[in-house]
C-alpha atoms as a PDB file:
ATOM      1  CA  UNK A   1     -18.231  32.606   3.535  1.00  0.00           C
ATOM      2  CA  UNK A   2     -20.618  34.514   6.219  1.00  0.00           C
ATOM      3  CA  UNK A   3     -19.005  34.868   9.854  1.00  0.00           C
ATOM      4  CA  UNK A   4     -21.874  32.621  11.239  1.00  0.00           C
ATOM      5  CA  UNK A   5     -20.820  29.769   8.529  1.00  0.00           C
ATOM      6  CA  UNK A   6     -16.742  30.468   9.490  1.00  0.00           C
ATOM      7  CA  UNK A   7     -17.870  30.674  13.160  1.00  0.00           C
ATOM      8  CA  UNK A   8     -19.220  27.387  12.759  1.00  0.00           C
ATOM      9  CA  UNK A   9     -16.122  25.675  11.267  1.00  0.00           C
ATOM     10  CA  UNK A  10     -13.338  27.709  13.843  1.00  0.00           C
ATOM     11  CA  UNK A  11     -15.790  25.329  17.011  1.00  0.00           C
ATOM     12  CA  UNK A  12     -15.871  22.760  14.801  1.00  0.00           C
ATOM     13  CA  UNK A  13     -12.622  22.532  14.205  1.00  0.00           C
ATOM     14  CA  UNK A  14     -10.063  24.970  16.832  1.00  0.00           C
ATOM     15  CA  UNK A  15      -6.772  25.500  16.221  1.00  0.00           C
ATOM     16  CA  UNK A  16      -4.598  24.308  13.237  1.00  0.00           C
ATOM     17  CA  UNK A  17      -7.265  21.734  13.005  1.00  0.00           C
ATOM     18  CA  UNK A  18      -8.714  23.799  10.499  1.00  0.00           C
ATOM     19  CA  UNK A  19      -5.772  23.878   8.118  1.00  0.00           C
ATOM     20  CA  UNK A  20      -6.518  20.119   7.594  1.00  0.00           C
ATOM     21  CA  UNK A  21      -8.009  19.917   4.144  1.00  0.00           C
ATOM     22  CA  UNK A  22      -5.028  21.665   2.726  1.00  0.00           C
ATOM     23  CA  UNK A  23      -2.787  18.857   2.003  1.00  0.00           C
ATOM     24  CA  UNK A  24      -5.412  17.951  -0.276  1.00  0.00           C
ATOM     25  CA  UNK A  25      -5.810  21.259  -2.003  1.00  0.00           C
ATOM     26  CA  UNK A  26      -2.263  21.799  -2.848  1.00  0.00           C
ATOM     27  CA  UNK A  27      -2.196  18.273  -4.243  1.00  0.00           C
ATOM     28  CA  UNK A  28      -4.887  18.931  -6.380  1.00  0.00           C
ATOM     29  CA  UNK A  29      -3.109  22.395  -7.309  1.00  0.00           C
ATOM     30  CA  UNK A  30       0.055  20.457  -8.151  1.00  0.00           C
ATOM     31  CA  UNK A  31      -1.413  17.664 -10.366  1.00  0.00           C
ATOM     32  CA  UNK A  32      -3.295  20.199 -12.220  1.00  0.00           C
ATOM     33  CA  UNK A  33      -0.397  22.285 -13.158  1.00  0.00           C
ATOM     34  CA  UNK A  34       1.143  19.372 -14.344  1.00  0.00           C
ATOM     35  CA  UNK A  35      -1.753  18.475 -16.450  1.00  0.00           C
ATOM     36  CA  UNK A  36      -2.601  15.243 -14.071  1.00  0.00           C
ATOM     37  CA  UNK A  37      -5.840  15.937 -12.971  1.00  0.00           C
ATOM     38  CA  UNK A  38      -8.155  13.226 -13.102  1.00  0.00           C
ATOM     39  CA  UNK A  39     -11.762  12.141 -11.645  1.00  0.00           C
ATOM     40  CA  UNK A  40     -10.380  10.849  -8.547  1.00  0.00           C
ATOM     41  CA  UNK A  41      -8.350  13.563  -7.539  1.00  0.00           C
ATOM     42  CA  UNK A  42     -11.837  15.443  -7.515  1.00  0.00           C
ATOM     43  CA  UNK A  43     -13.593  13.267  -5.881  1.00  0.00           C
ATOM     44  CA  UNK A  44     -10.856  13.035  -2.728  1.00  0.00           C
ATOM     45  CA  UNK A  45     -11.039  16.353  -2.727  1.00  0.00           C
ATOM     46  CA  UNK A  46     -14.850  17.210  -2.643  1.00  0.00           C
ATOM     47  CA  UNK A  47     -15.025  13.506  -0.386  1.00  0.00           C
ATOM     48  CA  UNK A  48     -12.431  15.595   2.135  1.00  0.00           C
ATOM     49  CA  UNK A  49     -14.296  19.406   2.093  1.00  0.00           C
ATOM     50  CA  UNK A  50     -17.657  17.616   2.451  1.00  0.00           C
ATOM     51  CA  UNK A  51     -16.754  15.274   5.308  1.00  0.00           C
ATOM     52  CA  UNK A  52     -14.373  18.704   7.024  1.00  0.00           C
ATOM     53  CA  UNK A  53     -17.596  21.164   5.805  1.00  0.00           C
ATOM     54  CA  UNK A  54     -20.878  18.837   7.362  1.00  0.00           C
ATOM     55  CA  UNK A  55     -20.731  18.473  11.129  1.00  0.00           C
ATOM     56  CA  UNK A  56     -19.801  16.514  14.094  1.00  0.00           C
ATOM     57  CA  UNK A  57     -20.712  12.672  12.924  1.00  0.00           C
ATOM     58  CA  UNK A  58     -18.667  13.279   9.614  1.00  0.00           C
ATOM     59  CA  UNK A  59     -15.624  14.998  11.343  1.00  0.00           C
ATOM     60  CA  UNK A  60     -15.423  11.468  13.370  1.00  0.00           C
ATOM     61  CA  UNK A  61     -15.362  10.000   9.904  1.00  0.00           C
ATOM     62  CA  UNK A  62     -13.021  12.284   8.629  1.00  0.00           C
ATOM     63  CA  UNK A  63     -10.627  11.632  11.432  1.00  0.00           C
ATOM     64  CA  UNK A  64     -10.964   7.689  10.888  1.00  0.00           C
ATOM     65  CA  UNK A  65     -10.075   8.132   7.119  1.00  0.00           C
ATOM     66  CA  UNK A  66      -7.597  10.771   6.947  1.00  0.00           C
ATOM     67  CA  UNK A  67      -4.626   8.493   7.178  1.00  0.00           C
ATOM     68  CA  UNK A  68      -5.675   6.731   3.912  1.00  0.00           C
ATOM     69  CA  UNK A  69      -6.060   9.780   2.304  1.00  0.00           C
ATOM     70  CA  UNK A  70      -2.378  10.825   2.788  1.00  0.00           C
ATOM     71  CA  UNK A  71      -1.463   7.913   2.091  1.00  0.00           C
ATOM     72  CA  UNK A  72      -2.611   8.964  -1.704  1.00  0.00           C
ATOM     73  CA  UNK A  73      -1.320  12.371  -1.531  1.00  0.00           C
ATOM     74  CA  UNK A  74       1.780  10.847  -0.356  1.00  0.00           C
ATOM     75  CA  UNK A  75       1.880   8.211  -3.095  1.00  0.00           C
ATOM     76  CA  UNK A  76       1.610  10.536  -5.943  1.00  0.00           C
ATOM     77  CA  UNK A  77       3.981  13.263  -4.397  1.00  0.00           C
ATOM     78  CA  UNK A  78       6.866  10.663  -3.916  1.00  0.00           C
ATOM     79  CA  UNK A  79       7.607  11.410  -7.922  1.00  0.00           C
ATOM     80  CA  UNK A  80       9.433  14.763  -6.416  1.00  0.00           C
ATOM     81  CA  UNK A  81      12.105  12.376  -4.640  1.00  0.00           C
ATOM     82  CA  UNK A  82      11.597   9.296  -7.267  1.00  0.00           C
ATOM     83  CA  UNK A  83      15.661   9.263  -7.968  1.00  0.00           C
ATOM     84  CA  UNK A  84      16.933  10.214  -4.474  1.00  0.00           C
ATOM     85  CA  UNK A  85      19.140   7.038  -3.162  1.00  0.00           C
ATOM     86  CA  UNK A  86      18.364   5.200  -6.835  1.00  0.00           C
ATOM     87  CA  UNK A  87      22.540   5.465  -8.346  1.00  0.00           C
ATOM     88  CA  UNK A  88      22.812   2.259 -10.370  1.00  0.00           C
ATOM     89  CA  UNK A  89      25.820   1.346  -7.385  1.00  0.00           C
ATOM     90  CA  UNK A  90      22.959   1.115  -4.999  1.00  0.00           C
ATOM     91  CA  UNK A  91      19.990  -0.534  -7.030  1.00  0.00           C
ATOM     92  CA  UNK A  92      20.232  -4.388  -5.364  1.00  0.00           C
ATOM     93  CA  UNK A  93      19.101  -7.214  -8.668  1.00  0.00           C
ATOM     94  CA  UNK A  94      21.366 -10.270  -8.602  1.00  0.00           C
ATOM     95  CA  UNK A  95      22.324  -9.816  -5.146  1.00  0.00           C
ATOM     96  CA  UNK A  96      19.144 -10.017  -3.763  1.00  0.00           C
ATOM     97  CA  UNK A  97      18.846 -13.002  -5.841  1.00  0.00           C
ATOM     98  CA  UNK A  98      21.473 -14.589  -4.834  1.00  0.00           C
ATOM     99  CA  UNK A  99      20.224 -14.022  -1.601  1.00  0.00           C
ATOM    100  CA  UNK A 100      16.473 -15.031  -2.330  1.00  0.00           C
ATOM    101  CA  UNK A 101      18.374 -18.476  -3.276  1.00  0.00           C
ATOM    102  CA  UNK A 102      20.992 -18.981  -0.338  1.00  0.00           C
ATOM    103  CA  UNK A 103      17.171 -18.892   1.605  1.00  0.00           C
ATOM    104  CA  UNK A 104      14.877 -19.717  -0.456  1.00  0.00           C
ATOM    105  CA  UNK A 105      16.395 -21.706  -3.572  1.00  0.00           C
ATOM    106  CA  UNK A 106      15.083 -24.279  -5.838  1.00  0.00           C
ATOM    107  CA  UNK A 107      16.557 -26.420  -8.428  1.00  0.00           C
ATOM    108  CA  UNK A 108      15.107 -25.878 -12.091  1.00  0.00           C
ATOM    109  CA  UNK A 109      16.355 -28.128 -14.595  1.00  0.00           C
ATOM    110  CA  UNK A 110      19.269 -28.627 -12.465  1.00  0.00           C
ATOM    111  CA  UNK A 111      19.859 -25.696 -11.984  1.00  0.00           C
ATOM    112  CA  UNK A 112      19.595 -23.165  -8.646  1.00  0.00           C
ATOM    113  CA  UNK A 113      16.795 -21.334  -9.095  1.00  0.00           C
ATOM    114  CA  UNK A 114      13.754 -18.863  -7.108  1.00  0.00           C
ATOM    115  CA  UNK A 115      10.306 -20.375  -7.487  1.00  0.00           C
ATOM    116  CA  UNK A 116      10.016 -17.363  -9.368  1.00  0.00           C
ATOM    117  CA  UNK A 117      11.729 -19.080 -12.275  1.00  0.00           C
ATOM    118  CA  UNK A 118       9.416 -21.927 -11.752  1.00  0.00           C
ATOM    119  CA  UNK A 119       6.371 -20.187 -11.593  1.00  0.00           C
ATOM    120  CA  UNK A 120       7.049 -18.363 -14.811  1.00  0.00           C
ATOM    121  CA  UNK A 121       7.528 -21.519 -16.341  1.00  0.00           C
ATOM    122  CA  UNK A 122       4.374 -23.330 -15.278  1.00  0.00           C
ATOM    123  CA  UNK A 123       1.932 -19.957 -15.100  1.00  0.00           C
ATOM    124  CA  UNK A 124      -1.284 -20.961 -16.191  1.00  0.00           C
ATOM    125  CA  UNK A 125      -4.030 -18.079 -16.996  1.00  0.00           C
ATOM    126  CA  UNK A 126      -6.400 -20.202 -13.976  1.00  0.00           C
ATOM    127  CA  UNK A 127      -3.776 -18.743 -11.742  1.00  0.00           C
ATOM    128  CA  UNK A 128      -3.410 -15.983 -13.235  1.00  0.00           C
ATOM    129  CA  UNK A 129      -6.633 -14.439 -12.803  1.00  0.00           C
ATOM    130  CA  UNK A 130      -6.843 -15.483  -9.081  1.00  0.00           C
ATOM    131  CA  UNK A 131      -3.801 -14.060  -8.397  1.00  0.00           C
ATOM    132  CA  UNK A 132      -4.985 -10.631  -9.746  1.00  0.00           C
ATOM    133  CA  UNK A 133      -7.800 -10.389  -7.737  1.00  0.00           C
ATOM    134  CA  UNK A 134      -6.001  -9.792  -3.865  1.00  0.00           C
ATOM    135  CA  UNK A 135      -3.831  -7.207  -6.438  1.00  0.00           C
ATOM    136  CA  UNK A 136      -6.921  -5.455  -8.255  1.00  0.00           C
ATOM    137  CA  UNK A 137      -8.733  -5.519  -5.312  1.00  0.00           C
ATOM    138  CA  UNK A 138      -6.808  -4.529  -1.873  1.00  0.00           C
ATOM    139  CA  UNK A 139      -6.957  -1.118  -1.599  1.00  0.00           C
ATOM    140  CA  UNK A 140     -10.999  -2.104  -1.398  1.00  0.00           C
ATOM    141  CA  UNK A 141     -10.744  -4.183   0.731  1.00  0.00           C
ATOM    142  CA  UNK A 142      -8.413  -1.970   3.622  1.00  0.00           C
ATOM    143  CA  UNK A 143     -10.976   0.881   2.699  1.00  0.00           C
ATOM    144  CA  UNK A 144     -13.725  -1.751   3.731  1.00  0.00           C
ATOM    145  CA  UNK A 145     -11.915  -2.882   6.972  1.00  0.00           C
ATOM    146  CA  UNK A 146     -11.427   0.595   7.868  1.00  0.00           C
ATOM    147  CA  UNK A 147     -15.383   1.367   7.282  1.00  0.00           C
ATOM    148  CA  UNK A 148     -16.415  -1.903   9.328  1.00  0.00           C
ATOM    149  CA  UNK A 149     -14.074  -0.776  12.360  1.00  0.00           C
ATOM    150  CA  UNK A 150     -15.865   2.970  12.160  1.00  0.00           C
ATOM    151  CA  UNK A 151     -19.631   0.935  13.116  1.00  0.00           C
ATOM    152  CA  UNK A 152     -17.741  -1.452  15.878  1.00  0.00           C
ATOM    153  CA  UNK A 153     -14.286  -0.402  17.041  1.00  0.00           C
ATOM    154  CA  UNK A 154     -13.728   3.090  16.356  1.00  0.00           C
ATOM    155  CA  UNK A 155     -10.390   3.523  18.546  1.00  0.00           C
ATOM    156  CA  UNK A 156      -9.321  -0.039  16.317  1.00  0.00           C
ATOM    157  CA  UNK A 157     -10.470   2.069  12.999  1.00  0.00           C
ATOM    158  CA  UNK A 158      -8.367   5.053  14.317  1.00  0.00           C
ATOM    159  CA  UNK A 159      -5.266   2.201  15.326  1.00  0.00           C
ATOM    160  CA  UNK A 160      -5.879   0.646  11.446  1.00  0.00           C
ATOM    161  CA  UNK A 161      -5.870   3.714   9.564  1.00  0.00           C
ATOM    162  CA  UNK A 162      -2.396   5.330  11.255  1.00  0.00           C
ATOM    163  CA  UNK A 163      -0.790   1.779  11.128  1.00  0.00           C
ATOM    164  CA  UNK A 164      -1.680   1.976   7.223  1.00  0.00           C
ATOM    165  CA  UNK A 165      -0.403   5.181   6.955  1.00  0.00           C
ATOM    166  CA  UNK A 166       2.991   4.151   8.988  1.00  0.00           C
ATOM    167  CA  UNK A 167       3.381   1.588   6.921  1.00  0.00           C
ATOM    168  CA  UNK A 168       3.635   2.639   3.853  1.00  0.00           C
ATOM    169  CA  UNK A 169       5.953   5.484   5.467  1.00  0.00           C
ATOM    170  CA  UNK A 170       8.215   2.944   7.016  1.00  0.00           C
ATOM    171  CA  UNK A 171       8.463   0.832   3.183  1.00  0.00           C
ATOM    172  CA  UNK A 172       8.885   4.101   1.109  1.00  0.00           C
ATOM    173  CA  UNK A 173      12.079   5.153   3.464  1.00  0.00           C
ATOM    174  CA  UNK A 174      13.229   1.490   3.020  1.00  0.00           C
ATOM    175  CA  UNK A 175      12.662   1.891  -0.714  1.00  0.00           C
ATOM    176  CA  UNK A 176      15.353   4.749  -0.885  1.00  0.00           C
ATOM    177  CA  UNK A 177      17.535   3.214   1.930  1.00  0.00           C
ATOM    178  CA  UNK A 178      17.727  -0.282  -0.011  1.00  0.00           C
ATOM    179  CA  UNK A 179      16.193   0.067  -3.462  1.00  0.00           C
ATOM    180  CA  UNK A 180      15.065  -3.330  -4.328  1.00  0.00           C
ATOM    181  CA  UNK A 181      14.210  -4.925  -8.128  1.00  0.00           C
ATOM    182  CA  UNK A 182      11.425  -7.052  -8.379  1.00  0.00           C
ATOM    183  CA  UNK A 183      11.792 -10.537  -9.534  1.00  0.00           C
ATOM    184  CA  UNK A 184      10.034  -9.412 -12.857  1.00  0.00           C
ATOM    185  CA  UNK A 185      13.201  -6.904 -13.578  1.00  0.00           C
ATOM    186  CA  UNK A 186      15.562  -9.510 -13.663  1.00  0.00           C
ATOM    187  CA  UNK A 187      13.562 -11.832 -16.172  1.00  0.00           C
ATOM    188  CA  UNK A 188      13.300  -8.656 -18.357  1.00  0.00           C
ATOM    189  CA  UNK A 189      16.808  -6.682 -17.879  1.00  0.00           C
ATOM    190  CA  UNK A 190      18.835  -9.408 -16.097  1.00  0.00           C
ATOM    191  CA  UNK A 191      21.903  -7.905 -14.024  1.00  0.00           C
ATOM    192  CA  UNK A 192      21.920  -5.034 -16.112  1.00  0.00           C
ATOM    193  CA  UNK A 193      20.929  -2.176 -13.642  1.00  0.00           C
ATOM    194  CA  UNK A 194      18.505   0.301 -15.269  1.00  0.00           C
ATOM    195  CA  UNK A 195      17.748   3.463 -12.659  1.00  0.00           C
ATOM    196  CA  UNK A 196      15.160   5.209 -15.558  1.00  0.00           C
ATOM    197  CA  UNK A 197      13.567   1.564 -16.237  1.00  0.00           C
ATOM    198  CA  UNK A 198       9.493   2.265 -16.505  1.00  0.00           C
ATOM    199  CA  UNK A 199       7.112   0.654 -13.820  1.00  0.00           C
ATOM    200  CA  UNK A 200       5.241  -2.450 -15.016  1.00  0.00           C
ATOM    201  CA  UNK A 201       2.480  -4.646 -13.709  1.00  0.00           C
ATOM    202  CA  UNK A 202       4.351  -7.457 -14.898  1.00  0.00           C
ATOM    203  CA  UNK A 203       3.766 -10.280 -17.035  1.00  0.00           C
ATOM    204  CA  UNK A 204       0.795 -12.234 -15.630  1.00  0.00           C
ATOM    205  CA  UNK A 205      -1.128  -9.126 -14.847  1.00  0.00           C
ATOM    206  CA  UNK A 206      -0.289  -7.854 -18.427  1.00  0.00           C
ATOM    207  CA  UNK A 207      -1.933 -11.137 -19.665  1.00  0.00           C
ATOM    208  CA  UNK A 208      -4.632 -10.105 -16.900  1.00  0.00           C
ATOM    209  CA  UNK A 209      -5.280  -6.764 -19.033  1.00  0.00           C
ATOM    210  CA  UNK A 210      -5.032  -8.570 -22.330  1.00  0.00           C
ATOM    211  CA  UNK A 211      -8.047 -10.906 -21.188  1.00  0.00           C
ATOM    212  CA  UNK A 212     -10.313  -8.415 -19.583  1.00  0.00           C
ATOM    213  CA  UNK A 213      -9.574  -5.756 -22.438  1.00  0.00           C
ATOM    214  CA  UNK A 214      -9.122  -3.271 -20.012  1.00  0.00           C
ATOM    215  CA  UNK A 215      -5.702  -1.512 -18.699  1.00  0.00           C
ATOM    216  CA  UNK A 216      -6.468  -1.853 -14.916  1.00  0.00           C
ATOM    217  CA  UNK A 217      -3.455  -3.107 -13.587  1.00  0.00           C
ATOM    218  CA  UNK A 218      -1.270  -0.903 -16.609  1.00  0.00           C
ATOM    219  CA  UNK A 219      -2.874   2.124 -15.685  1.00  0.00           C
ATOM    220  CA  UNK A 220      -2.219   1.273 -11.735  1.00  0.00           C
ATOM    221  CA  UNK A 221       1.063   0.547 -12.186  1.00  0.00           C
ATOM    222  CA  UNK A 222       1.793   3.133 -14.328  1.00  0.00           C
ATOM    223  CA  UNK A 223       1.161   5.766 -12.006  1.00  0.00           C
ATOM    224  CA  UNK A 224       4.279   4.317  -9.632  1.00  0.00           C
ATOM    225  CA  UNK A 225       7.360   6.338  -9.176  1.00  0.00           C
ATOM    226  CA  UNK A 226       9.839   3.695  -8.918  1.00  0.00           C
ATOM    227  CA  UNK A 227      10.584   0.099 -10.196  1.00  0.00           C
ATOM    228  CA  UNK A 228      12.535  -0.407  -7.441  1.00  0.00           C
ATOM    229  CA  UNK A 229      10.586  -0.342  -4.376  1.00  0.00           C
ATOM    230  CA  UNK A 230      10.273  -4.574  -4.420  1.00  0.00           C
ATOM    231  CA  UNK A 231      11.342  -4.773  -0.223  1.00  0.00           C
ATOM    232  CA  UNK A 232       9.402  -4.571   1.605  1.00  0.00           C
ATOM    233  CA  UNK A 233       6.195  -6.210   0.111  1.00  0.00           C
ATOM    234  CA  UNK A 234       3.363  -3.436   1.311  1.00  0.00           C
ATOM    235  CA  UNK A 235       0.345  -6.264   0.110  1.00  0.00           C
ATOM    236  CA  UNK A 236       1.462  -8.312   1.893  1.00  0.00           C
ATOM    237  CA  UNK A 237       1.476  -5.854   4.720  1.00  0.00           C
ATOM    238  CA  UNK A 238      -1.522  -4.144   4.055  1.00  0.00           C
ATOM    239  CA  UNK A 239      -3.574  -7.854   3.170  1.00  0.00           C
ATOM    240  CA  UNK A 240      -1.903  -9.006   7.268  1.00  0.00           C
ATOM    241  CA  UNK A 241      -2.720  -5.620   8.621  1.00  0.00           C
ATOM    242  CA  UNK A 242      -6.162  -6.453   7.761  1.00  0.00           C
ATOM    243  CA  UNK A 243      -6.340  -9.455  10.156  1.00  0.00           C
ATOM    244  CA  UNK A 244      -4.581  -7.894  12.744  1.00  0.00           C
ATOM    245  CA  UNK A 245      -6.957  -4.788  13.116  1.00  0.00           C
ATOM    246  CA  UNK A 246      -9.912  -6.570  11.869  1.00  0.00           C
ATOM    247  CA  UNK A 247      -9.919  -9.901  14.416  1.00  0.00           C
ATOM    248  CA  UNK A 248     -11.454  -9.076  17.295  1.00  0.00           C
ATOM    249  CA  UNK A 249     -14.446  -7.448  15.957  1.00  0.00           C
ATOM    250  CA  UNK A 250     -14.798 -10.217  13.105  1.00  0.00           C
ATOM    251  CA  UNK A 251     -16.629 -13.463  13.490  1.00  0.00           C
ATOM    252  CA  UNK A 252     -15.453 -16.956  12.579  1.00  0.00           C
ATOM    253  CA  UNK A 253     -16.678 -15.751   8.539  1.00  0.00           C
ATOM    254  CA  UNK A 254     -14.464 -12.479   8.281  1.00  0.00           C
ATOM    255  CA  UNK A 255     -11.317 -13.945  10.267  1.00  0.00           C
ATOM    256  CA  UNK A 256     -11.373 -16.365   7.678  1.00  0.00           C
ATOM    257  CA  UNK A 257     -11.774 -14.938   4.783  1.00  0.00           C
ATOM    258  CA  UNK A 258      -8.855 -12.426   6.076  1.00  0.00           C
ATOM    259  CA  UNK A 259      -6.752 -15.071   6.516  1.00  0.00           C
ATOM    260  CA  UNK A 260      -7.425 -16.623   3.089  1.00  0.00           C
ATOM    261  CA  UNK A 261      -6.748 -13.347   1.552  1.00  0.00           C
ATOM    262  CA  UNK A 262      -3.636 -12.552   2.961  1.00  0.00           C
ATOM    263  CA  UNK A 263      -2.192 -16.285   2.261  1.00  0.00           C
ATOM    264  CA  UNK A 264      -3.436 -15.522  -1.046  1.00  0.00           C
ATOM    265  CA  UNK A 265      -1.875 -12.383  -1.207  1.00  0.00           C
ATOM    266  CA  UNK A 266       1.249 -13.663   0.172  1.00  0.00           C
ATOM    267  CA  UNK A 267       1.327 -16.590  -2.844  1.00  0.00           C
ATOM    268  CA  UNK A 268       0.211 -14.111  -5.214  1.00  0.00           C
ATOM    269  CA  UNK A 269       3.300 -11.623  -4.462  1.00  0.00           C
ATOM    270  CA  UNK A 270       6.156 -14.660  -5.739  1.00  0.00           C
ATOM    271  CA  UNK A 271       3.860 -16.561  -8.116  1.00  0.00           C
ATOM    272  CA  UNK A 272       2.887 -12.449 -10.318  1.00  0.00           C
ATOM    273  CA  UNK A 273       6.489 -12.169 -10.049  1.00  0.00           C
ATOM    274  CA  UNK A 274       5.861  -8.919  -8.369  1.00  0.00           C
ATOM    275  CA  UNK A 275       8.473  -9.785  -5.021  1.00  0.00           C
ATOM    276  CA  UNK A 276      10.864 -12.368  -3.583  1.00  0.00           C
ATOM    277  CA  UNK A 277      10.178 -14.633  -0.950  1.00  0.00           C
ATOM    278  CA  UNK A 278      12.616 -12.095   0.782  1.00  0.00           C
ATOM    279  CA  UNK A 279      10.071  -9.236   0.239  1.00  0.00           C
ATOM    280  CA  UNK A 280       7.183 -11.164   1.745  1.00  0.00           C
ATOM    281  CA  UNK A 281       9.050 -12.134   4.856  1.00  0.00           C
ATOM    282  CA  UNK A 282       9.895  -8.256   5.183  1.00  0.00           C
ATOM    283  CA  UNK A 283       6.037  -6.919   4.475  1.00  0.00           C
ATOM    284  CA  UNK A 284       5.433  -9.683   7.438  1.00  0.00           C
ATOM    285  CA  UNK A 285       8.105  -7.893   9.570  1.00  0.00           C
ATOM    286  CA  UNK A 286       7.091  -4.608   8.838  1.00  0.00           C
ATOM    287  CA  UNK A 287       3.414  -5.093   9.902  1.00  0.00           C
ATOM    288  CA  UNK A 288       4.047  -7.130  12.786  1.00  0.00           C
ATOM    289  CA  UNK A 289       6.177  -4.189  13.936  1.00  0.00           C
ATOM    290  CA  UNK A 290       4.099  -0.981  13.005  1.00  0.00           C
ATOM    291  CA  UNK A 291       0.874  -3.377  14.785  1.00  0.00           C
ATOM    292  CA  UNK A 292       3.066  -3.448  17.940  1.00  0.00           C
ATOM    293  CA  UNK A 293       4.059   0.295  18.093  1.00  0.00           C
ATOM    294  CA  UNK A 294       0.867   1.497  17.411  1.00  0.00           C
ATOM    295  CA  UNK A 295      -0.683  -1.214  20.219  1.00  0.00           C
ATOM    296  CA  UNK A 296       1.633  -0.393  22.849  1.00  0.00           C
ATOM    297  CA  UNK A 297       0.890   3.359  21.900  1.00  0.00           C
ATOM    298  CA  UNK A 298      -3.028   3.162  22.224  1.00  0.00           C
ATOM    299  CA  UNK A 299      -2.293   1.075  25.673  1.00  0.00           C
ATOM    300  CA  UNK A 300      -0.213   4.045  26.982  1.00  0.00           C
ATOM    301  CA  UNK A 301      -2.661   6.236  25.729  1.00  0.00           C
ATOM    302  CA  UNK A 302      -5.415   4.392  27.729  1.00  0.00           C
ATOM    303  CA  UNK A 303      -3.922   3.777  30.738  1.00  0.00           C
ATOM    304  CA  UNK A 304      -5.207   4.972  33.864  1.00  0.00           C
ATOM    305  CA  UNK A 305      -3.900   7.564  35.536  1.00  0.00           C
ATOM    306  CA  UNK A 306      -1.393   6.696  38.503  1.00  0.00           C
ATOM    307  CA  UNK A 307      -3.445   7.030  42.210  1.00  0.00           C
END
């Protein structure tokens, strides 16, 4: 690199501002050692070093979408601390059941029961497939509410993208503080507490795959490092997050379809056997709360100065 080119970069970006494609880098360094290297890890990174690289208009960019980018990094690095807090003693199954049916309980053949049992008993493939598209298709559709808050709200993208990325920090702590089986486990395993039990998208999205011919939702779950990260439900979170970034800069259209999406989601969650009604109250909680920090943040931030 020629000192006018580095020049350029140092006012571009001063300080340890400059260090911030490296995250990326050694991410990229670690899943190629391990023989993990795929298309998308390239295209993050040359996405990153072209957006850090170009000039003033992409740095805003880059600033607006760094969050979700950690949040990938992140993802796939949590399979260094997959087993930390996961003993068998502390994996909750049939007592978050039996919780999920103090609250929450149905009666199925006479029995108490989750409407998890009932779904799986009356699953159609109709539902199926509408269920699988808030789950094949969220990730989208956060990426697209954080690109339609860059051209209208920026300081709401900037409040969107670090709520995303707080998030999912806030449900992966909870997943080691109060590692949580999915309703799914139990109708495969039962009680019987599994801590090396493989990640799967379940059986309505495996019927999903079977019908499309395509591994989409194997190959996405596969890639998770733990089975039991059920509470909170993060899309959930991520489908109310959506609304409560996106509504004031979307008209009557968008605020509804938002709405519809994340009522979808929230539906889809118990009815793919993917999380308890429990899990979907929490994703509610957790949202609500990261919305409010990071509000009362950006107000404080705001504020005028005392005369």
């Amino acid at each position: 690199m020629s000192e006018g080119h580095w020049a350029r970069l140092r006012a571009l970006w001063p300080g340890a501002w400059i260090l911030l494609p490296v995250p990326f880098l050694l991410h990229g360094v670690w899943v190629a050692e391990g023989g993990r290297f795929r298309w998308d890890n390239a295209a993050m990174i040359a996405l990153v070093l072209a957006l850090f690289w170009t000039g003033p208009r992409t740095k805003k960019l880059l600033l607006g979408v760094y969050p979700l980018g950690m949040v990938a990094v992140l993802y796939d690095t949590m399979k260094l601390v997959q087993n930390v807090g996961l003993g068998p003693d502390r994996i909750h199954v049939c007592d978050l059941r039996a919780l999920e049916i103090r609250f929450f309980g149905v009666t199925v053949r006479g029995q108490p029961a989750t409407v998890h049992d009932w779904f799986q008993g009356h699953s159609t493939p109709l539902l199926d497939l509408v269920c699988a598209v808030p789950y094949g298709t969220f990730l989208m559709v956060s990426f697209a509410c954080a690109v339609w808050l860059y051209f209208r709200d920026y300081r709401r993208m900037l409040q969107f993208t670090w709520s995303f990325l707080a998030l999912n920090l806030a449900a992966w702590t909870t997943y080691h503080l109060y590692p949580a089986a999915p309703p799914w486990y139990f109708h495969a395993h039962g009680c019987v507490v599994d801590a090396l039990a493989r990640p799967s998208a379940g059986p309505n999205l495996t019927r999903v795959d079977g019908w499309l011919g395509v591994a989409y939702f194997a190959g996405m779950y596969g890639r998770a490092s733990s089975v039991f990260g059920a509470m909170p439900s993060l899309h959930v979170a991520y489908a109310l997050l959506v609304v409560v970034a996106g509504w004031s800069t979307f008209g009557w259209t968008l605020r509804s379809a938002a709405v519809l999406f994340f009522l979808l989601m929230a539906f889809s969650a118990a009815y793919l056997d993917h999380h308890w009604v429990l899990d979907i109250v929490a994703g509610i909680a957790y949202c609500a709360g990261v919305a409010g920090v990071a509000r009362w943040i950006t107000r404080r931030a705001l504020a005028p100065e005392p005369s």
